[in-house]
PDB file of N, CA and C in Angstrom:
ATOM      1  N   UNK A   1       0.845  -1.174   0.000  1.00  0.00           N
ATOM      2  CA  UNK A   1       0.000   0.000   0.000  1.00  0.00           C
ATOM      3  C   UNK A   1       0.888   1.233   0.000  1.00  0.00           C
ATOM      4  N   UNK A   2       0.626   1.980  -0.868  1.00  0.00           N
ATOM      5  CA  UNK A   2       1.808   3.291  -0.971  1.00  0.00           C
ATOM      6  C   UNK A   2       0.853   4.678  -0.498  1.00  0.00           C
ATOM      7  N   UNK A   3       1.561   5.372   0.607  1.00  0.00           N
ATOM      8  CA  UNK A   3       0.890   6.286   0.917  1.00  0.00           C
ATOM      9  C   UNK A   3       1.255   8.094   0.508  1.00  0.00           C
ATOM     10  N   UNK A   4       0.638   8.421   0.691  1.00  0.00           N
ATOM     11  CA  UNK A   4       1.202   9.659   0.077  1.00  0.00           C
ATOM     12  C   UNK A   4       0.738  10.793   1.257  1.00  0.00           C
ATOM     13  N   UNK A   5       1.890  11.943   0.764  1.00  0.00           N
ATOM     14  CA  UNK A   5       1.145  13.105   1.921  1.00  0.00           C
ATOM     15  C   UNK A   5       0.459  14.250   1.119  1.00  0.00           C
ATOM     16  N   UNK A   6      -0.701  14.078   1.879  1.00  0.00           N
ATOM     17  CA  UNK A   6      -1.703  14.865   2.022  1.00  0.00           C
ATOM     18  C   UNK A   6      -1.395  16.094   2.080  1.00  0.00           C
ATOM     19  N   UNK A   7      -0.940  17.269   1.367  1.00  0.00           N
ATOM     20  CA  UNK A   7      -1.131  18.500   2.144  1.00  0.00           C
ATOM     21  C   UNK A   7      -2.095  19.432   2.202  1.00  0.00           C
ATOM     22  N   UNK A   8      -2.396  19.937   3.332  1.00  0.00           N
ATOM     23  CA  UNK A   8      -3.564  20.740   3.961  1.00  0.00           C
ATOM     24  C   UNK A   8      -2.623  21.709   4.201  1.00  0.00           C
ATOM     25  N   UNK A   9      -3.632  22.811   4.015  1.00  0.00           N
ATOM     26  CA  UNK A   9      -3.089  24.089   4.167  1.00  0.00           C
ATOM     27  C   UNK A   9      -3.279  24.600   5.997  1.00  0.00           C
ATOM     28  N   UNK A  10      -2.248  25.396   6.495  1.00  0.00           N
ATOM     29  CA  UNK A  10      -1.717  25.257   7.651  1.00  0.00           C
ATOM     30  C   UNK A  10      -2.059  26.423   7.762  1.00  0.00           C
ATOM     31  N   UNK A  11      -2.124  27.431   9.443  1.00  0.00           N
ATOM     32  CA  UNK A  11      -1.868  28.319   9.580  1.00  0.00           C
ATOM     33  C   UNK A  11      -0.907  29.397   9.299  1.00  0.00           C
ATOM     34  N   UNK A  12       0.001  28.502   9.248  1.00  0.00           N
ATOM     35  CA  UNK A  12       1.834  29.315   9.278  1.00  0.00           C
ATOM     36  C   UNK A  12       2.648  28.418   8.374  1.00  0.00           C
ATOM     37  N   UNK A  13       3.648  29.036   7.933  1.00  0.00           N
ATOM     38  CA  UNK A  13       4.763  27.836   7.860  1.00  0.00           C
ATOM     39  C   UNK A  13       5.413  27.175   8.741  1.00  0.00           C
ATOM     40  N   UNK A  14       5.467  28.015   9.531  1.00  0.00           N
ATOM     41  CA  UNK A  14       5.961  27.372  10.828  1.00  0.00           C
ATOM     42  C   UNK A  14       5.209  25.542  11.551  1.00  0.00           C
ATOM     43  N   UNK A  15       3.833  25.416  11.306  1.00  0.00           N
ATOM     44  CA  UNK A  15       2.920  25.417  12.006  1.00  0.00           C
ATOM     45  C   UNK A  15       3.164  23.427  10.917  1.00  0.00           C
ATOM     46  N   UNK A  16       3.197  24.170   9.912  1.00  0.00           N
ATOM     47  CA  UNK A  16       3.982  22.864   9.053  1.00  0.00           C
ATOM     48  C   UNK A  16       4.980  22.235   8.426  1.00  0.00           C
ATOM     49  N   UNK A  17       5.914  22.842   8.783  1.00  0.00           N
ATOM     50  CA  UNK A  17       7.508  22.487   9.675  1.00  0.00           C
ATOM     51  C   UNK A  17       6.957  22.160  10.765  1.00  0.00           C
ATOM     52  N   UNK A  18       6.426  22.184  11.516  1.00  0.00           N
ATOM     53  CA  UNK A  18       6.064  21.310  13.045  1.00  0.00           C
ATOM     54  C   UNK A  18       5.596  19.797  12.513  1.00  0.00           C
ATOM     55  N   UNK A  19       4.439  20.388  11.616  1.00  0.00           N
ATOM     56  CA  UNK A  19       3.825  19.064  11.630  1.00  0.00           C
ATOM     57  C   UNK A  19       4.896  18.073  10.872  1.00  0.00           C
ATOM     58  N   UNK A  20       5.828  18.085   9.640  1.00  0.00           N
ATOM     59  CA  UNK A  20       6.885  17.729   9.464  1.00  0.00           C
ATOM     60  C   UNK A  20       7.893  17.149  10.007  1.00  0.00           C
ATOM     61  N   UNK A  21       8.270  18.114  10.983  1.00  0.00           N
ATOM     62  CA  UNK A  21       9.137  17.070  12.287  1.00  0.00           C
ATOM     63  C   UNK A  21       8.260  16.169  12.564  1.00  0.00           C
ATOM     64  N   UNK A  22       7.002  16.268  13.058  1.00  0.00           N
ATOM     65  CA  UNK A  22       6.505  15.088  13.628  1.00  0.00           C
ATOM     66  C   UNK A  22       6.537  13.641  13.036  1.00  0.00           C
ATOM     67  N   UNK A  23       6.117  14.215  11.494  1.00  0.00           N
ATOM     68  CA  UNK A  23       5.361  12.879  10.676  1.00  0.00           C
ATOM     69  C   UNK A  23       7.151  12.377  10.423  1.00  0.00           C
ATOM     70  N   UNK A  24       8.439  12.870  10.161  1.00  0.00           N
ATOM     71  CA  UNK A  24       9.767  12.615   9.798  1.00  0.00           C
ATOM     72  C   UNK A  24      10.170  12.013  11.186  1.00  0.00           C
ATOM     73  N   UNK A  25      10.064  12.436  12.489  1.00  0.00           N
ATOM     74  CA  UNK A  25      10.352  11.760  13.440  1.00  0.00           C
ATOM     75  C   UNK A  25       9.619  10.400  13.811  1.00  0.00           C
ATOM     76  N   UNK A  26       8.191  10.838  14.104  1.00  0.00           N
ATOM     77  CA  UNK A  26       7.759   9.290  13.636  1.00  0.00           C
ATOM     78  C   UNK A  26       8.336   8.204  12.687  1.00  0.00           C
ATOM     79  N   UNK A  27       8.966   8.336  11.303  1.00  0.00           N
ATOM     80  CA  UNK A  27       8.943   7.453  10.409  1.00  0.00           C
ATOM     81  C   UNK A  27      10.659   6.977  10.792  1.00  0.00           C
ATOM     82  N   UNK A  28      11.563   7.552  11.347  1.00  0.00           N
ATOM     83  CA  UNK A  28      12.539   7.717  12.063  1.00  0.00           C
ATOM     84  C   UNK A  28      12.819   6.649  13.510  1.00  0.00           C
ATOM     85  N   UNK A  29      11.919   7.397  14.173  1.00  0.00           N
ATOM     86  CA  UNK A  29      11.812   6.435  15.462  1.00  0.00           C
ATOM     87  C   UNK A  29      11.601   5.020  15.198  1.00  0.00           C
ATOM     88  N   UNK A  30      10.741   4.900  13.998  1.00  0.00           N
ATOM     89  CA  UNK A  30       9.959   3.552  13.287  1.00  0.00           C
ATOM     90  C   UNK A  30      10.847   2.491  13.049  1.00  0.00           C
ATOM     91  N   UNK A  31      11.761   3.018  12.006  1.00  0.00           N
ATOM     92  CA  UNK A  31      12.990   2.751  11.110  1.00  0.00           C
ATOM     93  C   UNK A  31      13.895   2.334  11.887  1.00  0.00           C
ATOM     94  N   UNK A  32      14.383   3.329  12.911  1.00  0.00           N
ATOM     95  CA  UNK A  32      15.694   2.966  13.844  1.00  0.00           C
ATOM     96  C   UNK A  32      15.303   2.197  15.498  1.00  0.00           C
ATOM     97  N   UNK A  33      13.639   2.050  15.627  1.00  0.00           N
ATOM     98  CA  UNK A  33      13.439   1.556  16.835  1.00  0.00           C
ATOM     99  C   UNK A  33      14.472   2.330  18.364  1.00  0.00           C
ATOM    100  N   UNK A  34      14.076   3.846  17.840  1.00  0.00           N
ATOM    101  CA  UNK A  34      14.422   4.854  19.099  1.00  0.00           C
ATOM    102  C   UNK A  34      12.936   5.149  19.769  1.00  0.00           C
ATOM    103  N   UNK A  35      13.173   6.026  20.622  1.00  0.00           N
ATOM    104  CA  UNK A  35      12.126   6.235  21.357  1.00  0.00           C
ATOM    105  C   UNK A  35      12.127   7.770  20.846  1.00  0.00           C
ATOM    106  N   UNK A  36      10.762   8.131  20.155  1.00  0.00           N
ATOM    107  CA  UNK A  36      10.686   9.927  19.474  1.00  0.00           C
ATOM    108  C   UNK A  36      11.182  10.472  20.521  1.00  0.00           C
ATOM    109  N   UNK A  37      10.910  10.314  21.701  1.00  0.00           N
ATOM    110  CA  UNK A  37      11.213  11.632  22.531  1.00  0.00           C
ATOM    111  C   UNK A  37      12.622  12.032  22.406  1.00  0.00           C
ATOM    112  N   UNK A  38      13.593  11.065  22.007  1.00  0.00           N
ATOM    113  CA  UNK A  38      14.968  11.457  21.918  1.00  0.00           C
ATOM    114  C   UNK A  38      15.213  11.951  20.537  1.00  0.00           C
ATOM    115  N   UNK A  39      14.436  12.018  19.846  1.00  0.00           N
ATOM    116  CA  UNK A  39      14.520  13.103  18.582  1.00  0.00           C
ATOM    117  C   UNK A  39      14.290  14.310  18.718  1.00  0.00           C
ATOM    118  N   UNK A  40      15.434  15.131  18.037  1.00  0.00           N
ATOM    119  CA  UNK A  40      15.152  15.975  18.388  1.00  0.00           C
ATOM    120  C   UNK A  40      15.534  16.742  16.653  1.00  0.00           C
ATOM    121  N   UNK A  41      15.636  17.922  16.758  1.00  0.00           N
ATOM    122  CA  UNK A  41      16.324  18.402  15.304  1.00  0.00           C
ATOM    123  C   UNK A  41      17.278  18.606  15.451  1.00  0.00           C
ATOM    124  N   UNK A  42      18.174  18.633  16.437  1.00  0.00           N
ATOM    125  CA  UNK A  42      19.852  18.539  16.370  1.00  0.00           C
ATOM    126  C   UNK A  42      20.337  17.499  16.315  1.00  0.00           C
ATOM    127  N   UNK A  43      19.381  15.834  16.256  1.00  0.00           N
ATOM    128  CA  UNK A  43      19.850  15.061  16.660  1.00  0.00           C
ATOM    129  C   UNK A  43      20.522  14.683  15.148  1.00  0.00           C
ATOM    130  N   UNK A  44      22.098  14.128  15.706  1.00  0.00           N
ATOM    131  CA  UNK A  44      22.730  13.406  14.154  1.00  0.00           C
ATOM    132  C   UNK A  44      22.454  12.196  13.966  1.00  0.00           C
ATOM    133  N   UNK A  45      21.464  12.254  12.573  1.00  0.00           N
ATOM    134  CA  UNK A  45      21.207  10.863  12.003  1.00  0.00           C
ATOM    135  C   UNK A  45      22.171   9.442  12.458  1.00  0.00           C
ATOM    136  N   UNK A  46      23.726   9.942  12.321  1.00  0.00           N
ATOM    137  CA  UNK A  46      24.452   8.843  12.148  1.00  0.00           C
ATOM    138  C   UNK A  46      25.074   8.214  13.596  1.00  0.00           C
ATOM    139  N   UNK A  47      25.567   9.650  14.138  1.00  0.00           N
ATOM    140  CA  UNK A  47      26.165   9.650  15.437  1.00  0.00           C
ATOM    141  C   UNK A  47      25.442   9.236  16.684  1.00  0.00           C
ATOM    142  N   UNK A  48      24.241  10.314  16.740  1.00  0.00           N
ATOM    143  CA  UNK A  48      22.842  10.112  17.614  1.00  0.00           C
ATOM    144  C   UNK A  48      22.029   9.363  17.410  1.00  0.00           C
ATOM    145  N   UNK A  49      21.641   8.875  16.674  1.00  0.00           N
ATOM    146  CA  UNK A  49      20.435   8.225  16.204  1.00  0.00           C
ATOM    147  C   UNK A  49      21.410   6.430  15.681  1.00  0.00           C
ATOM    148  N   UNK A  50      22.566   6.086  15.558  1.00  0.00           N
ATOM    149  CA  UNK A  50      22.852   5.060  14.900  1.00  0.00           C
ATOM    150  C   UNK A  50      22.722   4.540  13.765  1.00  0.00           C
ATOM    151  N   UNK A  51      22.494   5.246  12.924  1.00  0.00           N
ATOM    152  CA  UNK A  51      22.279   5.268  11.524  1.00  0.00           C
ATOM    153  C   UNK A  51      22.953   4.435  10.519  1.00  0.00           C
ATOM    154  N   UNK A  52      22.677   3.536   9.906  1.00  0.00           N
ATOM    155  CA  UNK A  52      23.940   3.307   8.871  1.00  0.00           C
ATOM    156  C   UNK A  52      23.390   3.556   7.497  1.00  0.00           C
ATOM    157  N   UNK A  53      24.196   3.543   6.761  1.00  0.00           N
ATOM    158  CA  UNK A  53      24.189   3.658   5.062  1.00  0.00           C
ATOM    159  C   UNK A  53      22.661   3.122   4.829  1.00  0.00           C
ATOM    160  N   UNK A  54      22.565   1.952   4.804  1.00  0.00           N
ATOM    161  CA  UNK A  54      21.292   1.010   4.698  1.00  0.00           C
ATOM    162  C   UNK A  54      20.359   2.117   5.229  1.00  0.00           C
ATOM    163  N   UNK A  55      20.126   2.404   6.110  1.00  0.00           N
ATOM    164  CA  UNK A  55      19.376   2.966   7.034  1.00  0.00           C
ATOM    165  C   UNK A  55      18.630   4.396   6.311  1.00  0.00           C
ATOM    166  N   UNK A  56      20.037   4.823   5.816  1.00  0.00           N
ATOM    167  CA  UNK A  56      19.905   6.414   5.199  1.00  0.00           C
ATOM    168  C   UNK A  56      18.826   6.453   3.991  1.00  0.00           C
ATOM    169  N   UNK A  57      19.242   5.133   3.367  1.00  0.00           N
ATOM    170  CA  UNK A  57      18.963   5.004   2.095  1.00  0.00           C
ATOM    171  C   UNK A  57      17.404   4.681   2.112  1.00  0.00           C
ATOM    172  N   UNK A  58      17.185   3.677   2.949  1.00  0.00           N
ATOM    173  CA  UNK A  58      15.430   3.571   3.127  1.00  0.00           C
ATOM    174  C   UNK A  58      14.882   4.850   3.548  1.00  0.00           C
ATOM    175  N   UNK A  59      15.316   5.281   4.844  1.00  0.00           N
ATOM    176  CA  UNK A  59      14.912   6.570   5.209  1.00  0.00           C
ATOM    177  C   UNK A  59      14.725   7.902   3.706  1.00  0.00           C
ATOM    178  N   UNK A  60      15.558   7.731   2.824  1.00  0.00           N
ATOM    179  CA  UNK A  60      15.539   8.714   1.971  1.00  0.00           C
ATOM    180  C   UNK A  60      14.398   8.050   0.927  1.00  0.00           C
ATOM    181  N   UNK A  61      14.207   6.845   0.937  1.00  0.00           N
ATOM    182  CA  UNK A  61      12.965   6.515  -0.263  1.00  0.00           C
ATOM    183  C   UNK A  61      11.595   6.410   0.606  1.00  0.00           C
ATOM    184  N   UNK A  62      11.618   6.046   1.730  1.00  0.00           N
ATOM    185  CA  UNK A  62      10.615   6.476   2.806  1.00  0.00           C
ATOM    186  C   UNK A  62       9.395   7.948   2.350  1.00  0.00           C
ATOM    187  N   UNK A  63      10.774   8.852   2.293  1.00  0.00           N
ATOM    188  CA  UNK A  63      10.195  10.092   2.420  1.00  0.00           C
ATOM    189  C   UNK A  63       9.875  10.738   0.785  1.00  0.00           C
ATOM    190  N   UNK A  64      10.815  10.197  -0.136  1.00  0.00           N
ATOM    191  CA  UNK A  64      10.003  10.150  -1.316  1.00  0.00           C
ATOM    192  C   UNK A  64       8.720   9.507  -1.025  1.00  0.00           C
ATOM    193  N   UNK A  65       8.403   8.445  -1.141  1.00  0.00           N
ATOM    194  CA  UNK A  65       6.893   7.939  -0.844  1.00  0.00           C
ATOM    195  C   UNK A  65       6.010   9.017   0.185  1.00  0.00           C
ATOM    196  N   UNK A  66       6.470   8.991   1.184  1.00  0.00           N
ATOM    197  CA  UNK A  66       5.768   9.871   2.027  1.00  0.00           C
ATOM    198  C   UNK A  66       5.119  10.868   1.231  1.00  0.00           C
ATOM    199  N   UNK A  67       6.302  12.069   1.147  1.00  0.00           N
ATOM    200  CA  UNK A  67       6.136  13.603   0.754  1.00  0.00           C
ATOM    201  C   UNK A  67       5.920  13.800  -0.859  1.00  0.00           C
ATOM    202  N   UNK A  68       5.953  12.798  -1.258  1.00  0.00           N
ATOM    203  CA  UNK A  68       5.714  12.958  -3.175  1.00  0.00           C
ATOM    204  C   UNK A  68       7.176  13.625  -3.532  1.00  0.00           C
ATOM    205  N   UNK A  69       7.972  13.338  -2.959  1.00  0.00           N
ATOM    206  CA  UNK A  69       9.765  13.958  -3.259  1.00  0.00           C
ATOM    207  C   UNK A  69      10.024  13.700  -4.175  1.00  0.00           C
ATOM    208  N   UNK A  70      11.708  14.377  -4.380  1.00  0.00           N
ATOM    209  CA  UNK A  70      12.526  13.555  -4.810  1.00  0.00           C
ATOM    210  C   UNK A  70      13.431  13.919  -4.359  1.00  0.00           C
ATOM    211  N   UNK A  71      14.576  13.148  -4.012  1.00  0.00           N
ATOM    212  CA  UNK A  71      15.973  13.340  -3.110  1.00  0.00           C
ATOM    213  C   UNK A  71      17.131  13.165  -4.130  1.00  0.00           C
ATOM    214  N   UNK A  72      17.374  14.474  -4.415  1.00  0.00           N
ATOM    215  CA  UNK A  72      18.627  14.483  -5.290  1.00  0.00           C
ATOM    216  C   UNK A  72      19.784  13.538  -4.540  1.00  0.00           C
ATOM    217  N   UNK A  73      20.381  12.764  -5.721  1.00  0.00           N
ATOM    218  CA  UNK A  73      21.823  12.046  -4.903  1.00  0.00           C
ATOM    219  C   UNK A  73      22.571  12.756  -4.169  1.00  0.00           C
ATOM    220  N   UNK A  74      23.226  14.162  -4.423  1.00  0.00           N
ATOM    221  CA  UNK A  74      24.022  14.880  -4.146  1.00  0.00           C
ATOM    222  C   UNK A  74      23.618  15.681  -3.017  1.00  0.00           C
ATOM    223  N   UNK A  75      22.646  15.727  -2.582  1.00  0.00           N
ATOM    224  CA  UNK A  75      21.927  15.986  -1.373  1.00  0.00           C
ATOM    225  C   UNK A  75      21.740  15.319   0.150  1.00  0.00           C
ATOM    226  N   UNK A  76      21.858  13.811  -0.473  1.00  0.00           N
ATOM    227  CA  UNK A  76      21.912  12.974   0.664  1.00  0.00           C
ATOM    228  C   UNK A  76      23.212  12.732   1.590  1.00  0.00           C
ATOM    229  N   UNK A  77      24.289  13.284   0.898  1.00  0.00           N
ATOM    230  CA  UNK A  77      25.356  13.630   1.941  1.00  0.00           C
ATOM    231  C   UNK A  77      25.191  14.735   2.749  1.00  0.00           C
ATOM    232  N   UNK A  78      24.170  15.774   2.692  1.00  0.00           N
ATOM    233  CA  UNK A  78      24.245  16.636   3.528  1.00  0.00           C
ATOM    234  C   UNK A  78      23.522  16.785   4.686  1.00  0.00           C
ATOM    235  N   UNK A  79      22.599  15.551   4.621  1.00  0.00           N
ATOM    236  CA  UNK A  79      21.600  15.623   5.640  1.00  0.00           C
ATOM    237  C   UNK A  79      22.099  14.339   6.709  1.00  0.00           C
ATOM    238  N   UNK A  80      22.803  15.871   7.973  1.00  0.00           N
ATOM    239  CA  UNK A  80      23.479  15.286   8.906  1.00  0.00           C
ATOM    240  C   UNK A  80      22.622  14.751   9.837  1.00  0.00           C
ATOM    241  N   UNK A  81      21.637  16.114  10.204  1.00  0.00           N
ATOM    242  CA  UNK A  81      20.503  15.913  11.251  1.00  0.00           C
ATOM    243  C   UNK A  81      18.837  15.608  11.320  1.00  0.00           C
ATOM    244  N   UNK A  82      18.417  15.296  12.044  1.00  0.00           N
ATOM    245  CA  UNK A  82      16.829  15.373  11.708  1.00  0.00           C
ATOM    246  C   UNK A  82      16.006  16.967  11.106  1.00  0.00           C
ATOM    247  N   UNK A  83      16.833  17.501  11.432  1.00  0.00           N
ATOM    248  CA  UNK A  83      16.651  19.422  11.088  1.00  0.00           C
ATOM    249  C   UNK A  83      16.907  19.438  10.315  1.00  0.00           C
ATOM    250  N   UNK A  84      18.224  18.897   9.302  1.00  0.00           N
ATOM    251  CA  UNK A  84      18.719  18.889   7.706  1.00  0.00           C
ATOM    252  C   UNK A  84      17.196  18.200   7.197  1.00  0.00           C
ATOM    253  N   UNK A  85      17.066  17.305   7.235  1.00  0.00           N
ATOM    254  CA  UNK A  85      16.134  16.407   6.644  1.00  0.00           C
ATOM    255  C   UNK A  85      14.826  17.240   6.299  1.00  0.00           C
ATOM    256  N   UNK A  86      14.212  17.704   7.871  1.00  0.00           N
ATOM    257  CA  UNK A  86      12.874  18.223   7.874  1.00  0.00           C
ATOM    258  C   UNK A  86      13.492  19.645   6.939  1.00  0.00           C
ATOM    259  N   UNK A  87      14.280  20.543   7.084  1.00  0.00           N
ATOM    260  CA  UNK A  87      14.107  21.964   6.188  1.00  0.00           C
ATOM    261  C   UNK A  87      14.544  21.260   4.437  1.00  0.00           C
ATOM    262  N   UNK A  88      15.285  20.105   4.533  1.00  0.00           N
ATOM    263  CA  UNK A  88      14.910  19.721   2.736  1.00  0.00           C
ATOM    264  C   UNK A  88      13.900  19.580   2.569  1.00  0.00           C
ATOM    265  N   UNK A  89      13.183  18.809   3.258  1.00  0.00           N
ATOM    266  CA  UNK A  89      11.471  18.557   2.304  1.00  0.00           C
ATOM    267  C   UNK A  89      10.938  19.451   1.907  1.00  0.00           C
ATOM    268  N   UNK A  90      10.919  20.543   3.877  1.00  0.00           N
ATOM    269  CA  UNK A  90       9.946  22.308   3.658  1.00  0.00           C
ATOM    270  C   UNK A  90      10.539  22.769   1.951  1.00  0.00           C
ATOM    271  N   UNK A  91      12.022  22.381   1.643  1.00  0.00           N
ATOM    272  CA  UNK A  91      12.181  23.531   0.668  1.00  0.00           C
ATOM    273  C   UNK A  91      11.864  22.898  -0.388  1.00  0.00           C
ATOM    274  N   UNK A  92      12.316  21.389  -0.961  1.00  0.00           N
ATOM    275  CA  UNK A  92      11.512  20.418  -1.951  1.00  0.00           C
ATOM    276  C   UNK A  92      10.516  20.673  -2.210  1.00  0.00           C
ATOM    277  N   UNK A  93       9.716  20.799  -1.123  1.00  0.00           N
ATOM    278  CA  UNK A  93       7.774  20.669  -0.946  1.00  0.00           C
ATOM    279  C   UNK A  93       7.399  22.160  -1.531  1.00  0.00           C
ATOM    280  N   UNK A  94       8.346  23.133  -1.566  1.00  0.00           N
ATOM    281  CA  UNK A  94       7.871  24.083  -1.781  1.00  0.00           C
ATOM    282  C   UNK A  94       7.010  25.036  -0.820  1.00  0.00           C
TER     283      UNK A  94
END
């Protein structure tokens, strides 16, 4: 079943960048079997969170599916933190 995101129009931008962290931390916590509360947006994917290659790579087709993306190759080296991640989509998503 392939799901897609929905977007609804928000109060703020802000307001969906929130909701963003949430639905990216959820799929996160999911993936790496952390507990959300220790997500945070400083947290480093690799360092903090235990991340490996494998890991990155689902996580990055994850969120294509999710967000209707697309994750340039050359991009995925830069997304150190859960904060890298969530402000690519905001700016992807438009």
């Amino acid at each position: 079943m392939e799901i897609r995101y929905n977007k609804r129009r928000y109060e703020t931008p802000e307001e969906e960048r929130n909701m963003d962290f949430e639905t990216i931390k959820g799929m996160i916590a999911e993936q790496l079997k952390v507990n959300p509360a220790d997500i945070k947006p400083e947290s480093r994917l690799i360092e903090d969170l235990k991340a490996d290659s494998a890991n990155i790579m689902v996580m990055i087709m994850d969120l294509e599916d999710r967000f209707g993306i697309t994750v340039e190759d050359d991009q995925i080296m830069k997304l150190h933190t859960v904060g890298d991640v969530v402000n690519y989509v905001a700016k992807v998503k438009g």
